[in-house]
Protein backbone atom coordinates (compact mmCIF):
# COMPACT_ATOMS: atom_id res chain seq x y z
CA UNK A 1 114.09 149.57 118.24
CA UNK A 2 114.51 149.07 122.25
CA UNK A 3 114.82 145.59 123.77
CA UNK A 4 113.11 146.80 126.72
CA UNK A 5 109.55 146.09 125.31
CA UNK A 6 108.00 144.15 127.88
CA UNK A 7 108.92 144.95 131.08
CA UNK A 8 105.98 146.70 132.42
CA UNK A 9 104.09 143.31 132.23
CA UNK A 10 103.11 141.69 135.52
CA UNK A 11 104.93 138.59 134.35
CA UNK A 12 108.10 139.67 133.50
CA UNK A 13 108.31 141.60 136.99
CA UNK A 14 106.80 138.26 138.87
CA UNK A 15 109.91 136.27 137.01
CA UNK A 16 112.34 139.30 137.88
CA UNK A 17 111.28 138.66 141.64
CA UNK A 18 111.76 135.35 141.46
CA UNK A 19 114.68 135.56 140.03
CA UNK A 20 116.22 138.10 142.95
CA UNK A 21 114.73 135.35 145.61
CA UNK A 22 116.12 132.66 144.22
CA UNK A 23 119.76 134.59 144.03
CA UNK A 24 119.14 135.34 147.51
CA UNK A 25 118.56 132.08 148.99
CA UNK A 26 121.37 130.94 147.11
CA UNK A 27 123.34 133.31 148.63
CA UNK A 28 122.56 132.59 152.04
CA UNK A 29 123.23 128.62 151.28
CA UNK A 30 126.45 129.93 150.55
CA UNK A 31 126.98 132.02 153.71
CA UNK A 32 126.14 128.90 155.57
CA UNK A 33 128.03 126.43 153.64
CA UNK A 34 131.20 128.88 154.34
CA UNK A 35 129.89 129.35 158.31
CA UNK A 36 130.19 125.54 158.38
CA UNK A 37 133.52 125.10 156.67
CA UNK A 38 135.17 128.06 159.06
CA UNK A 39 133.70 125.86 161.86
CA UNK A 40 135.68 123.16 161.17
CA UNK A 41 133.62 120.88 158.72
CA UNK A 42 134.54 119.27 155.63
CA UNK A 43 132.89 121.22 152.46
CA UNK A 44 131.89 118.08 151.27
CA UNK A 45 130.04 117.78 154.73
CA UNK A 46 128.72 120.99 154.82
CA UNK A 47 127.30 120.18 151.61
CA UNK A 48 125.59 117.15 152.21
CA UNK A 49 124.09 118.82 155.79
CA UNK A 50 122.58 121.49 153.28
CA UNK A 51 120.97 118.94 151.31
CA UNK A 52 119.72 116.61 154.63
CA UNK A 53 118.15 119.74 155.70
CA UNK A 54 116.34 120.48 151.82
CA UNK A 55 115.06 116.89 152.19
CA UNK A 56 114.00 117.15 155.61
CA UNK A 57 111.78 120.56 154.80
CA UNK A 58 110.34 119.02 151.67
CA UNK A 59 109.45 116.14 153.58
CA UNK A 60 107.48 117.67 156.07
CA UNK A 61 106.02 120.15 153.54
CA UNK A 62 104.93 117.35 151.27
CA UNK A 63 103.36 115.77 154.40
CA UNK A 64 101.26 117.91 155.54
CA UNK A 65 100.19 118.86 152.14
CA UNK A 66 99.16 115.24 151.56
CA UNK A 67 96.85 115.56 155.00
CA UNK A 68 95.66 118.89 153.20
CA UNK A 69 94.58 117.11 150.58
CA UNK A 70 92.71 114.37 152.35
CA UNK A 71 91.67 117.34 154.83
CA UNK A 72 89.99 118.36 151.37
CA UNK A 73 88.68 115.16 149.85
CA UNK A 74 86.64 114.55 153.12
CA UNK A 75 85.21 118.08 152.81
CA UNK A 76 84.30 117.83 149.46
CA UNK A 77 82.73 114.03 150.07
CA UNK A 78 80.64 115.53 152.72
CA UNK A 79 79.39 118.22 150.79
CA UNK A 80 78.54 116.44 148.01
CA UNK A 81 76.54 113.81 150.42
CA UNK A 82 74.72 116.64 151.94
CA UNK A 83 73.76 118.04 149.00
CA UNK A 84 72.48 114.80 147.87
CA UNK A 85 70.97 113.09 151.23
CA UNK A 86 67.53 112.66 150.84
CA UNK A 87 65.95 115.23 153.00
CA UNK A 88 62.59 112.79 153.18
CA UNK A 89 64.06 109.90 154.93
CA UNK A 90 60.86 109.47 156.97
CA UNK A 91 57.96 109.14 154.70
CA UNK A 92 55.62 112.10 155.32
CA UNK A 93 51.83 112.05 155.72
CA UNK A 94 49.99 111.76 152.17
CA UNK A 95 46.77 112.56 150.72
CA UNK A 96 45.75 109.46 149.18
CA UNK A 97 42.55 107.27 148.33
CA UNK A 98 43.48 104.49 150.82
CA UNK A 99 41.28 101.86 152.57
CA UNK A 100 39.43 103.67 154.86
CA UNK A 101 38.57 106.18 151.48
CA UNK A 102 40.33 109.33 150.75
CA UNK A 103 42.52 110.72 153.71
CA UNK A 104 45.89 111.67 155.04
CA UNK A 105 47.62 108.54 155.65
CA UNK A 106 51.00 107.97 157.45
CA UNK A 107 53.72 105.21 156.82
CA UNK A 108 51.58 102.33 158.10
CA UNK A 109 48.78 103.17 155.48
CA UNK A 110 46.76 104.45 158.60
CA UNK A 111 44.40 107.47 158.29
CA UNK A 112 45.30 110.47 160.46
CA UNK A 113 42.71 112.94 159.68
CA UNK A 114 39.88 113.16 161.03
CA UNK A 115 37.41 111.98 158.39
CA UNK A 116 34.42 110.01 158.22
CA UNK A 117 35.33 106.79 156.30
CA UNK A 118 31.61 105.89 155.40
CA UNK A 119 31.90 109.30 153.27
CA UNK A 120 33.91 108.97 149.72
């Protein structure tokens, strides 16, 4: 039986490159922690530079994600309210038995065809 059963999965190689960043960015923490140290700063230093940096990125990151989102919320409000405006805000003409008999009438319940109102 082989223990090599799932590796041509897309997962498995997605973790596996994951996996090689992660070792690589770990790596180069380490190159500068040890750049910083040869320079003449305390590890302990070095270390908490490292970190002050890590906080600063997420920071920013998280920041303008947040204005991505509301970015996205206003979008999505506007959408929906355009999709949903009423497209008939002004009342349009009518045909309608009004005072004047049966007609077009506007808003004002005034007849704008040309009828003859003695006629029914």
């Amino acid at each position: 039986m082989t223990t090599n059963t799932h590796n041509g999965r897309w997962s498995h190689r997605l973790g596996r490159g994951a996996g090689r960043v992660w070792r690589g960015y770990l790596r180069r923490e380490q190159r500068v922690t040890g750049w910083l140290v040869t320079r003449g700063m305390p590890a302990g230093a070095a270390t908490a530079v490292l970190w002050i940096v890590k906080l600063a990125v997420l920071g920013v990151l998280l920041y303008t994600v947040s204005w991505l989102a509301l970015l996205l919320a206003f979008a999505v409000v506007a959408a929906w309210l355009a999709r949903n405006a009423d497209e008939d805000d002004e009342k349009q003409p009518e045909l309608r038995d009004g005072h004047s008999g049966v007609g077009l009438y506007d808003k004002d319940d005034w007849r704008i065809d040309m009828g003859d109102p003695d006629e029914p």
